[in-house]
C-alpha atoms as a PDB file:
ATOM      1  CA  UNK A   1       0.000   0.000   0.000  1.00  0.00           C
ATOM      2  CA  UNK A   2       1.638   3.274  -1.266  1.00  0.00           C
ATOM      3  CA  UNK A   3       1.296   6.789   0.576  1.00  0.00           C
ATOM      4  CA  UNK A   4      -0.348   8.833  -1.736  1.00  0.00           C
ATOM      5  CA  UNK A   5      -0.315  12.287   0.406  1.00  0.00           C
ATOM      6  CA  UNK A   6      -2.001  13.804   3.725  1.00  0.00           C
ATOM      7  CA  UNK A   7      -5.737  15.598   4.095  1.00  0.00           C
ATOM      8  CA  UNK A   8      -5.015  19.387   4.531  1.00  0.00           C
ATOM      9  CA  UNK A   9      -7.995  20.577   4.006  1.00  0.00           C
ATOM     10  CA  UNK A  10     -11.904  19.424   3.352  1.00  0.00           C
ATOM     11  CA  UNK A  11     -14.716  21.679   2.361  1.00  0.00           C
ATOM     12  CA  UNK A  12     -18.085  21.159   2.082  1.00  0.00           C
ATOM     13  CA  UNK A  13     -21.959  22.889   1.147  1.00  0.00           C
ATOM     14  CA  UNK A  14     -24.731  23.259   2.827  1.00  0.00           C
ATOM     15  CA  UNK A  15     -26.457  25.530   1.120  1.00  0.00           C
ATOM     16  CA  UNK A  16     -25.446  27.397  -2.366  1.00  0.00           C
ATOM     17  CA  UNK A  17     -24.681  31.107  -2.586  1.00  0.00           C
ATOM     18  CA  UNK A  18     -23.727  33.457  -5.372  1.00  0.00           C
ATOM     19  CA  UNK A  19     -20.975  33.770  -7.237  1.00  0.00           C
ATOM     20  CA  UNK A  20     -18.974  36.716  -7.994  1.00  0.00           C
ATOM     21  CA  UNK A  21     -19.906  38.416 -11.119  1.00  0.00           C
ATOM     22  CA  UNK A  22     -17.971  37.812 -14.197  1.00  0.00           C
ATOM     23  CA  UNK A  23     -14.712  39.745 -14.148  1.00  0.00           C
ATOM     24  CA  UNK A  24     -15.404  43.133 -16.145  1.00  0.00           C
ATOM     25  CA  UNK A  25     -19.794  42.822 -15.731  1.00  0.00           C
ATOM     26  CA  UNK A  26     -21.898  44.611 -13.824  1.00  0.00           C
ATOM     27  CA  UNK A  27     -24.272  41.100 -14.205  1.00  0.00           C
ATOM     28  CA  UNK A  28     -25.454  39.427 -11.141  1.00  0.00           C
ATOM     29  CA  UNK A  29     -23.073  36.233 -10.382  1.00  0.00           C
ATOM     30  CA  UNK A  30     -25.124  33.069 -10.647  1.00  0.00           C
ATOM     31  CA  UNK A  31     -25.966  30.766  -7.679  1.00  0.00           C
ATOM     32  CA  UNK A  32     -23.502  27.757  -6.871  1.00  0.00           C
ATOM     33  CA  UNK A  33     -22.223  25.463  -4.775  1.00  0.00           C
ATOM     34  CA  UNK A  34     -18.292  26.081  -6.004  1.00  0.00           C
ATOM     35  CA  UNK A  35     -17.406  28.563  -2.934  1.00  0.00           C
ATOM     36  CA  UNK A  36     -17.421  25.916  -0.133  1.00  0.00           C
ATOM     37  CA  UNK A  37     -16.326  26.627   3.739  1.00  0.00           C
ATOM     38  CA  UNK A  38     -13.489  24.199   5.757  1.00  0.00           C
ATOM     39  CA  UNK A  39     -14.436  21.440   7.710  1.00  0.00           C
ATOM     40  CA  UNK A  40     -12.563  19.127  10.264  1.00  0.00           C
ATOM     41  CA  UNK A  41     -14.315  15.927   8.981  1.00  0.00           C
ATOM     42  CA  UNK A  42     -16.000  14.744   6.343  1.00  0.00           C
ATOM     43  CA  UNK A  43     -18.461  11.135   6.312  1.00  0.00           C
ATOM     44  CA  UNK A  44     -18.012   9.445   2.870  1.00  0.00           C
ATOM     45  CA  UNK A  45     -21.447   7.052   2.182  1.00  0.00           C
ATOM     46  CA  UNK A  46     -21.219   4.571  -0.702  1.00  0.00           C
ATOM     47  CA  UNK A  47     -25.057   5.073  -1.307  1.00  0.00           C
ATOM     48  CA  UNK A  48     -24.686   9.390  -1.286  1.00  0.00           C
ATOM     49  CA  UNK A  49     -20.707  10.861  -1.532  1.00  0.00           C
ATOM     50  CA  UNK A  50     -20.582  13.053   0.738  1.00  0.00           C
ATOM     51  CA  UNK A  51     -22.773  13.712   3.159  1.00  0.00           C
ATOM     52  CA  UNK A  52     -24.381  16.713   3.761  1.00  0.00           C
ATOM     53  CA  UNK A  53     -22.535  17.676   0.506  1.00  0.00           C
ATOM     54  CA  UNK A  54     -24.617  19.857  -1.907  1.00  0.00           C
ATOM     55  CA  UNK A  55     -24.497  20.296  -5.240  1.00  0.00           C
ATOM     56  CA  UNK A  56     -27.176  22.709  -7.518  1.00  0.00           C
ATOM     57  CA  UNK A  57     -26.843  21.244 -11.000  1.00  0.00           C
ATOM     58  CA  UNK A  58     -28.369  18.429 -11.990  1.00  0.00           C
ATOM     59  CA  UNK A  59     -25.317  17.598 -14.231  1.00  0.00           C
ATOM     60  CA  UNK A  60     -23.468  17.270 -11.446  1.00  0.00           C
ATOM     61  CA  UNK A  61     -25.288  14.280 -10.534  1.00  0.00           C
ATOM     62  CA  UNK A  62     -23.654  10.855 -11.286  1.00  0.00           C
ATOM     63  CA  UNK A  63     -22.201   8.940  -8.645  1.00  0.00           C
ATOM     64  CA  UNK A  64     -18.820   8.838 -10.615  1.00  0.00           C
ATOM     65  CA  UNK A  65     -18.300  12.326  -9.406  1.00  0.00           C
ATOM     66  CA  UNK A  66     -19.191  11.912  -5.550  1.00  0.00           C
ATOM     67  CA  UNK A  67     -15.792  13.582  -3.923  1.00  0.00           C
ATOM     68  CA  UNK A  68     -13.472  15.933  -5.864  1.00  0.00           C
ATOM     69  CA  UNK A  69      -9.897  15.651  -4.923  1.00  0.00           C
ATOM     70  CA  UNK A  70      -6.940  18.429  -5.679  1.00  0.00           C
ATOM     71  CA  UNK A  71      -3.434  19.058  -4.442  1.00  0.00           C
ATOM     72  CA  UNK A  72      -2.055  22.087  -3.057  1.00  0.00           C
ATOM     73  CA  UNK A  73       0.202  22.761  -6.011  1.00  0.00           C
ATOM     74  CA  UNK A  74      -2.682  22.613  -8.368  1.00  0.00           C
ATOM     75  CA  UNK A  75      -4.608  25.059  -5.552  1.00  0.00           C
ATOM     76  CA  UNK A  76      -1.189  27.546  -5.679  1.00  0.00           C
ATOM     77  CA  UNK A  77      -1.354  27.708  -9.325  1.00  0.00           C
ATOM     78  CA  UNK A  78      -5.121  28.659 -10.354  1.00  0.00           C
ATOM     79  CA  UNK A  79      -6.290  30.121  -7.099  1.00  0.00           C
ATOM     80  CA  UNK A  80      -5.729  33.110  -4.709  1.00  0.00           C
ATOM     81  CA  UNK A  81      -5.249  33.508  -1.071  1.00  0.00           C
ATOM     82  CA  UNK A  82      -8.162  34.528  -0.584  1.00  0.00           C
ATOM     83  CA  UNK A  83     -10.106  32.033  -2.493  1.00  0.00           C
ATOM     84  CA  UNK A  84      -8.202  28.905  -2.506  1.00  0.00           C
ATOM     85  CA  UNK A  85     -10.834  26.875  -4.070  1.00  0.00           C
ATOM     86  CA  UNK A  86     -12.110  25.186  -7.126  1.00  0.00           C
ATOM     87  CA  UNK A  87     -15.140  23.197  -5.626  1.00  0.00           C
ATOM     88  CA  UNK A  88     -12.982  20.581  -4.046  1.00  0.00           C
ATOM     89  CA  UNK A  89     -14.038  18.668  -1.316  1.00  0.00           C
ATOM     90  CA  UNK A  90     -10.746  16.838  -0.342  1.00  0.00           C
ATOM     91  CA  UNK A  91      -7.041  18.866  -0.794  1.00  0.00           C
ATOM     92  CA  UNK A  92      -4.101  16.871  -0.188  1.00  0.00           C
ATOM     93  CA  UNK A  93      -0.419  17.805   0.438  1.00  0.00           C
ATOM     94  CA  UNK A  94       2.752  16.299  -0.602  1.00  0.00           C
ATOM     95  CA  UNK A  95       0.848  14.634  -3.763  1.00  0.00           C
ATOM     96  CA  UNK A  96       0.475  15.531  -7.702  1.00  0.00           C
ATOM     97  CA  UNK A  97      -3.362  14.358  -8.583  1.00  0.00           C
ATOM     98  CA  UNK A  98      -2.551  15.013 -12.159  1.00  0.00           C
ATOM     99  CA  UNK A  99      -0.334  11.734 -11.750  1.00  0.00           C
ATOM    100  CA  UNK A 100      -3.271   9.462 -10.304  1.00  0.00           C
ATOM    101  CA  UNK A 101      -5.448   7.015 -12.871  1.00  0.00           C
ATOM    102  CA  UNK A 102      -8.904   5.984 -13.681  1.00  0.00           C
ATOM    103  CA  UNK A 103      -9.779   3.477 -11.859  1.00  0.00           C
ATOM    104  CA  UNK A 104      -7.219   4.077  -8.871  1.00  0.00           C
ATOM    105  CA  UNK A 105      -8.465   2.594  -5.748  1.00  0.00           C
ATOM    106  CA  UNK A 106      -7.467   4.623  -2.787  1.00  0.00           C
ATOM    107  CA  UNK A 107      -7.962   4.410   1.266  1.00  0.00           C
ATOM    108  CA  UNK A 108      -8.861   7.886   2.205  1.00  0.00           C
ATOM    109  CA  UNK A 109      -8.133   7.562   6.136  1.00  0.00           C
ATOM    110  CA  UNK A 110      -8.668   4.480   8.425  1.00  0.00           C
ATOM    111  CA  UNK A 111     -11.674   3.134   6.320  1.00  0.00           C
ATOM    112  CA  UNK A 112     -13.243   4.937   3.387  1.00  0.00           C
ATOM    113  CA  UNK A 113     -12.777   3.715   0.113  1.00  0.00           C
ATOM    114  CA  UNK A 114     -12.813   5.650  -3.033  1.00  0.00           C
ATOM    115  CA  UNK A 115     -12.773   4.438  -6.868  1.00  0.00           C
ATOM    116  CA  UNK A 116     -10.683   7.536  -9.124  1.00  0.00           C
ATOM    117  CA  UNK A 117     -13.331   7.266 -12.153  1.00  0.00           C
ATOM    118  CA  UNK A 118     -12.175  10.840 -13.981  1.00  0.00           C
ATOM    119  CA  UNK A 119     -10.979  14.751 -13.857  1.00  0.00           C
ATOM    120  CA  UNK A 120     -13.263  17.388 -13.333  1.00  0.00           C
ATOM    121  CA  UNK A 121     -14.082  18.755 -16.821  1.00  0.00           C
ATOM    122  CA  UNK A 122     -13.964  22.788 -15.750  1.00  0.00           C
ATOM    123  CA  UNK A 123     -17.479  25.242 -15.942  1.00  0.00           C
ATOM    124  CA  UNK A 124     -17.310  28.980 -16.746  1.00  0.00           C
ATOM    125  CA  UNK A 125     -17.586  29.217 -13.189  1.00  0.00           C
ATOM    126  CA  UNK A 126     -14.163  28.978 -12.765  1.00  0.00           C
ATOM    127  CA  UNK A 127     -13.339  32.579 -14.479  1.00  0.00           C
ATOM    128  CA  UNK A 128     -16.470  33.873 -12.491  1.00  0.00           C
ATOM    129  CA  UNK A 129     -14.683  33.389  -9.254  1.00  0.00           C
ATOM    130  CA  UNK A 130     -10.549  33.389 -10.692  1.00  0.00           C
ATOM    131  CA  UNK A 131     -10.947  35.090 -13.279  1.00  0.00           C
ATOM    132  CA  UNK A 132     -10.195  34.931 -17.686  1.00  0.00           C
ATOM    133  CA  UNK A 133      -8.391  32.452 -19.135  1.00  0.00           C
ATOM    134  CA  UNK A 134      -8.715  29.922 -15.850  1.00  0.00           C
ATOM    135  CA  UNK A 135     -11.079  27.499 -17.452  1.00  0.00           C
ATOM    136  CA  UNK A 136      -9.279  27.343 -20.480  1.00  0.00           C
ATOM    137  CA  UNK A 137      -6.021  26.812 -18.668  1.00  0.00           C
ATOM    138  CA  UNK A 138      -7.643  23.989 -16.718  1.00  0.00           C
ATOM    139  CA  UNK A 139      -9.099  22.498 -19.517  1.00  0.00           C
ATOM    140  CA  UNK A 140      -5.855  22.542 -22.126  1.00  0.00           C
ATOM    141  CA  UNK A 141      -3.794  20.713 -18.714  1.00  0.00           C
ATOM    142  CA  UNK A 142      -6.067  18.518 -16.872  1.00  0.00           C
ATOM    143  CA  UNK A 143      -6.209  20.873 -13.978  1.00  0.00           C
ATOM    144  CA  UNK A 144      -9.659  20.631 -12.927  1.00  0.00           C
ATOM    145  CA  UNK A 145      -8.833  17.794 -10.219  1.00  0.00           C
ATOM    146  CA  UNK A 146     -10.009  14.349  -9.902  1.00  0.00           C
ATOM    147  CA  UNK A 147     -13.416  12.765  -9.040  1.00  0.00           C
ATOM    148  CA  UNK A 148     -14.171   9.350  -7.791  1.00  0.00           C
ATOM    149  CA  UNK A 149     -17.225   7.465  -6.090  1.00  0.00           C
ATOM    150  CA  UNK A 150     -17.003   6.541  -2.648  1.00  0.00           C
ATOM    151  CA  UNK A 151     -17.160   2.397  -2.472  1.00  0.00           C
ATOM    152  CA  UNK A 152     -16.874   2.565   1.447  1.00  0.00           C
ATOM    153  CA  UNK A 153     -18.392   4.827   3.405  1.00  0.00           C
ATOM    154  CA  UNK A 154     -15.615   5.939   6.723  1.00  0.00           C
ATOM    155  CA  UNK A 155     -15.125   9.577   8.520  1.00  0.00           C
ATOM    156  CA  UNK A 156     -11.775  10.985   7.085  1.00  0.00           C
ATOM    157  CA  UNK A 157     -10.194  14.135   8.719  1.00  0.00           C
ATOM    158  CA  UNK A 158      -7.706  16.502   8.527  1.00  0.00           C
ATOM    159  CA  UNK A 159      -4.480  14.906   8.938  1.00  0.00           C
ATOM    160  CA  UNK A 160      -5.427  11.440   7.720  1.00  0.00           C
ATOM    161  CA  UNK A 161      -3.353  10.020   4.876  1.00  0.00           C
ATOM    162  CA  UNK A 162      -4.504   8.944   1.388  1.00  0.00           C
ATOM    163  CA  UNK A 163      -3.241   5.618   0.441  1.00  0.00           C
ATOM    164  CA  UNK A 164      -3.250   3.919  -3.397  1.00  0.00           C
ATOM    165  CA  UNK A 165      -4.652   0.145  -2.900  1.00  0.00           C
ATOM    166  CA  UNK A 166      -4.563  -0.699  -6.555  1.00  0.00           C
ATOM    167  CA  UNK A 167      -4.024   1.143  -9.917  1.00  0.00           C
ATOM    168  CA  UNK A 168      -5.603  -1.054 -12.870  1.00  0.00           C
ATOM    169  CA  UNK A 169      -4.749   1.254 -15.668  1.00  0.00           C
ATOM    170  CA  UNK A 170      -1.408   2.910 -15.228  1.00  0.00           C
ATOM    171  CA  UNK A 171      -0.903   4.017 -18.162  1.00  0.00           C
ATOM    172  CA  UNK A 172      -4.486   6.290 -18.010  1.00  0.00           C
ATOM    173  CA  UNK A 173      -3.908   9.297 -15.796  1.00  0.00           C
ATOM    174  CA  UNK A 174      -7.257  11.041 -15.400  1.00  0.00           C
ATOM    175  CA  UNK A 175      -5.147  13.713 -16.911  1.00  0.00           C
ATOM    176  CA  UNK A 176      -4.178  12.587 -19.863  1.00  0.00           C
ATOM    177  CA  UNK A 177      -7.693  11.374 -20.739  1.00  0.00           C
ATOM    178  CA  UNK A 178      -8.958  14.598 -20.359  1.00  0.00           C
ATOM    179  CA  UNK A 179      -6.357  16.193 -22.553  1.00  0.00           C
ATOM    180  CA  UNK A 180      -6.616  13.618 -25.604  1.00  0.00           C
ATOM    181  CA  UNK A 181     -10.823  14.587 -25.013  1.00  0.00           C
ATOM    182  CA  UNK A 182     -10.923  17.783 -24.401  1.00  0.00           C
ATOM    183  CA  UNK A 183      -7.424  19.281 -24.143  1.00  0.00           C
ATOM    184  CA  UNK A 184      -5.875  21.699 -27.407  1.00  0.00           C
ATOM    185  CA  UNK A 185      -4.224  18.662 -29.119  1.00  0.00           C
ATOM    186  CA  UNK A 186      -7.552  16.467 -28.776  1.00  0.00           C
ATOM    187  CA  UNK A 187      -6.715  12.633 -30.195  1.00  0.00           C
ATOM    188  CA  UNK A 188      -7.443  11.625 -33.341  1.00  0.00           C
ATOM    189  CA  UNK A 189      -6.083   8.381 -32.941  1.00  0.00           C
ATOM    190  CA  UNK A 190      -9.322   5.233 -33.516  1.00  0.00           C
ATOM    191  CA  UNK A 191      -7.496   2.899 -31.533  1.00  0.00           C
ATOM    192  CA  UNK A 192      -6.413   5.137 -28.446  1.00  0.00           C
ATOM    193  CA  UNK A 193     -10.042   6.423 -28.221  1.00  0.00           C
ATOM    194  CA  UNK A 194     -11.480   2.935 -28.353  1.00  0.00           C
ATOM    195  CA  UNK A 195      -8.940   2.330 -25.449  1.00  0.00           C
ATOM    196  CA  UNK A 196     -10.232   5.005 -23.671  1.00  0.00           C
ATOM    197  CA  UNK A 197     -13.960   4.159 -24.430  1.00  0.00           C
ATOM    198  CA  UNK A 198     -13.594   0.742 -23.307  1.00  0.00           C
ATOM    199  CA  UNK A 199     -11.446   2.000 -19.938  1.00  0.00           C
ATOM    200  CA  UNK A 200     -12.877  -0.125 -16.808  1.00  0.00           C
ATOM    201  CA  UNK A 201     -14.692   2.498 -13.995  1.00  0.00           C
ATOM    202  CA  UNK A 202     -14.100   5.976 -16.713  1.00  0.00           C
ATOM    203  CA  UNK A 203     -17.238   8.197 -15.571  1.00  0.00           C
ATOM    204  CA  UNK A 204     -19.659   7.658 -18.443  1.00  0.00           C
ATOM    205  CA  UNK A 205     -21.625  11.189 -19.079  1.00  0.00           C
ATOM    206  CA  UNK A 206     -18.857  13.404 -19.708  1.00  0.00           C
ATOM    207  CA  UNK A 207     -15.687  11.153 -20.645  1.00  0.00           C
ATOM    208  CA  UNK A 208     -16.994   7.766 -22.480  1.00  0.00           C
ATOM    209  CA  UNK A 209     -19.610  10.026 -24.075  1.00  0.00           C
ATOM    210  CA  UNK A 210     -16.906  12.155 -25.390  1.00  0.00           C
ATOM    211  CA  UNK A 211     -14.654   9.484 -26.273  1.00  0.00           C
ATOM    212  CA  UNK A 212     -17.468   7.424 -28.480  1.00  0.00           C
ATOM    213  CA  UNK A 213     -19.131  10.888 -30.034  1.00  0.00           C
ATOM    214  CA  UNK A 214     -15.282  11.342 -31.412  1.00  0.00           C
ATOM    215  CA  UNK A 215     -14.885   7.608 -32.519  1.00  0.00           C
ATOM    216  CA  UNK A 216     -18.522   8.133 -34.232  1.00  0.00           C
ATOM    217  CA  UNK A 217     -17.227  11.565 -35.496  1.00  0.00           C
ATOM    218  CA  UNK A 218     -13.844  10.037 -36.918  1.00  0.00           C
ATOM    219  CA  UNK A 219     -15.206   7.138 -38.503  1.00  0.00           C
ATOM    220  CA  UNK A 220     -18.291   9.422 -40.687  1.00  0.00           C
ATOM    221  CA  UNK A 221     -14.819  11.033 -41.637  1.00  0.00           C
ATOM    222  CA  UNK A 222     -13.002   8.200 -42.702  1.00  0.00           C
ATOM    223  CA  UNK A 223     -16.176   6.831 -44.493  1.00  0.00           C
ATOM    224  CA  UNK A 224     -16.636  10.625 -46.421  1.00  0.00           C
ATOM    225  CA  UNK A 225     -13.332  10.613 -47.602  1.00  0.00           C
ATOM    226  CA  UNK A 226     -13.367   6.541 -48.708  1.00  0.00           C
ATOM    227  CA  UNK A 227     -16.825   7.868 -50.742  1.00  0.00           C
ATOM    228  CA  UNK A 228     -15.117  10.853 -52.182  1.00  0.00           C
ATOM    229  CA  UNK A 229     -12.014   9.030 -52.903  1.00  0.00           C
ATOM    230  CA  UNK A 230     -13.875   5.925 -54.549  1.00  0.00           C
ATOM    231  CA  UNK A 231     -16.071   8.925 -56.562  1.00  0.00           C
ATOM    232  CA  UNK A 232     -12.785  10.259 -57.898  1.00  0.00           C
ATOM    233  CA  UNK A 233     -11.519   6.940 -58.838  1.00  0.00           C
ATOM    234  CA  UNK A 234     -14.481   6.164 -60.746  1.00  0.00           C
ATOM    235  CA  UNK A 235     -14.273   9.027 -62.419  1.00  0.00           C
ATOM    236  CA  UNK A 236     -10.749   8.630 -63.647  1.00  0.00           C
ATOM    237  CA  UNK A 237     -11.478   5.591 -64.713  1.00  0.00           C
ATOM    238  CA  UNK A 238     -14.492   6.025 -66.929  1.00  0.00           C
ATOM    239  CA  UNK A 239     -12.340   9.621 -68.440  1.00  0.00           C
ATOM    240  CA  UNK A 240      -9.498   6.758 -68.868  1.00  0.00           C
ATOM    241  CA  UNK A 241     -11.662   4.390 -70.599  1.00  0.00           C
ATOM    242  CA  UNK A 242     -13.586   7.133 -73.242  1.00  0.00           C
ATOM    243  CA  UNK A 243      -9.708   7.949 -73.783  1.00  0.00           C
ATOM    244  CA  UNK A 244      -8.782   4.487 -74.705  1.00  0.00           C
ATOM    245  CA  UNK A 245     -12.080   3.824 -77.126  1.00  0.00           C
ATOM    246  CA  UNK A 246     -11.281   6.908 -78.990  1.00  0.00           C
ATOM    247  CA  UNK A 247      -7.915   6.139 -79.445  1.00  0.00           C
ATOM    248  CA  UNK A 248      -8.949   2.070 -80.441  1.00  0.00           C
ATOM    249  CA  UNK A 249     -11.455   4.302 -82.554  1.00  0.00           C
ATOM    250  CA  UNK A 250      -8.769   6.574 -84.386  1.00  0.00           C
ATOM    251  CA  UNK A 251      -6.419   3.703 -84.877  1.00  0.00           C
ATOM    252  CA  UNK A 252      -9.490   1.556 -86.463  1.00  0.00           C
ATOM    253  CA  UNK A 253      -9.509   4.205 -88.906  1.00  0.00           C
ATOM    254  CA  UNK A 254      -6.239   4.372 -89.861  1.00  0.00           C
ATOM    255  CA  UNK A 255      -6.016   0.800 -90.326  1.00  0.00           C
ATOM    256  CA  UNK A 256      -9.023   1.315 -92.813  1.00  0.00           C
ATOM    257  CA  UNK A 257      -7.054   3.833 -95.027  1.00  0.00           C
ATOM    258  CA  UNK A 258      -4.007   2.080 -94.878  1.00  0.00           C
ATOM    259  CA  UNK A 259      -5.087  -1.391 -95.773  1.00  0.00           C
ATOM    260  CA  UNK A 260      -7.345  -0.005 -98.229  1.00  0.00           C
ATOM    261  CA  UNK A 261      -6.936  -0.098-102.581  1.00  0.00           C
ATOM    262  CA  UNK A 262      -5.417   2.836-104.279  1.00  0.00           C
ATOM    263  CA  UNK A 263      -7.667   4.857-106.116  1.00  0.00           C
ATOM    264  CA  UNK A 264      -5.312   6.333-108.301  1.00  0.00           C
ATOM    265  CA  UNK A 265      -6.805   5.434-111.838  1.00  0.00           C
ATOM    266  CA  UNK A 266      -4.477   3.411-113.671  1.00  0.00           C
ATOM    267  CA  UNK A 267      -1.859   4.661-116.681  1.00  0.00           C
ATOM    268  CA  UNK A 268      -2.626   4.574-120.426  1.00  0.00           C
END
């Protein structure tokens, strides 16, 4: 069992509240649950997350996305001081989440149980509260943190380590999934987005949905340009083959004059 880092922090939401408004607006900021407040504990249930835990968008929903992990380096680098927060519920020290993998198991204190299933793919609300250009940063880097669904419920607190009990895909960071899906360089690869499609424990509305909408998207593709390039070639062909019968036609005829009698009319 590897050390994967220490709890430094948990949030959680009771109730939402409203955002700031959009850096350079005067419009009101929309209601959320992203701005959370510290907790010392936190009770992870396999039937609801986290509970007590609120979230205001339906979206947010699955069960794949039931406690939202981040590091303090990934905190430093798209957050302030003052608002050190991107919706997590669980920040870790002396860990890089951007290294951990879809379907990572992991012992989050004496008991609870969590299955990594994905990142978080980032909302608008993240330039709402951090402002321009943090969404888009998130998104091109796999920044948004890491989700998974809580398989045993426990009470984790401050202090408590995080510990890896198994890592079935290691060569799928939640990171790099994200990237090839979503990231500036997205994949066009058939056989690596199959791979990802078919990943054991990927969260299904965001991730295996993207991954199968881009294999569907690909393969249209492939089947356009198979059509256009079978149109050309039947084109060239039947251009190729008018060529060929006038030229058998033109060479008939000049067989005809050659073999043909003189018509000269004879001397006297």
């Amino acid at each position: 069992m590897t050390t994967l880092g220490t709890i430094s922090r948990l949030s959680t939401r009771e109730e939402p509240a409203a955002l700031p408004p959009y850096p350079g607006t005067e419009a009101p900021g929309v209601v959320s649950n992203y701005l959370r407040h510290d907790t010392s504990n936190l009770h992870l249930d396999p039937e609801t997350g986290v509970v007590g835990d609120k979230v205001i968008a339906p979206s947010h929903g699955s069960r794949d996305r039931d406690v939202l992990f981040v590091d303090e380096t990934l905190i430093g680098r798209l957050c302030s001081e003052a608002r050190p927060t991107i919706g997590q519920n669980v920040t870790l020290s002396n860990t890089d989440v951007t290294t951990w993998c879809v379907g990572d198991e992991i012992l989050v204190g004496a008991c609870a149980i969590v299955r990594i299933t994905s990142c978080r793919k980032p909302c608008p609300k993240n330039n709402n509260v951090h402002g321009p250009g943090t969404r888009e940063a998130m998104n091109a880097n796999g920044w948004g943190g890491v989700f998974g669904r809580v398989v045993r419920g426990g009470q984790v607190q401050v202090g408590d380590s995080v510990c890896l009990l198994s890592r079935p895909n290691p060569e799928w960071t939640c990171s790099k999934v994200h990237i090839l899906l979503f990231g500036n360089d997205r994949s066009e690869n058939l056989s690596e987005l199959r791979t990802i499609a078919d990943l054991p424990y990927l969260e299904i509305p965001r991730y295996k949905t993207a991954a199968l909408e881009q294999i569907a998207k690909l393969e249209r593709l492939k089947s356009t340009h198979a059509e256009q390039r079978y149109s050309w070639l039947s084109c060239a062909f039947h251009r190729l083959l008018l060529l060929f019968l006038v030229v058998v036609g033109l060479l008939q005829e000049m067989l005809v004059l050659v073999s043909s009698p003189s018509s000269t009319p004879p001397e006297v």
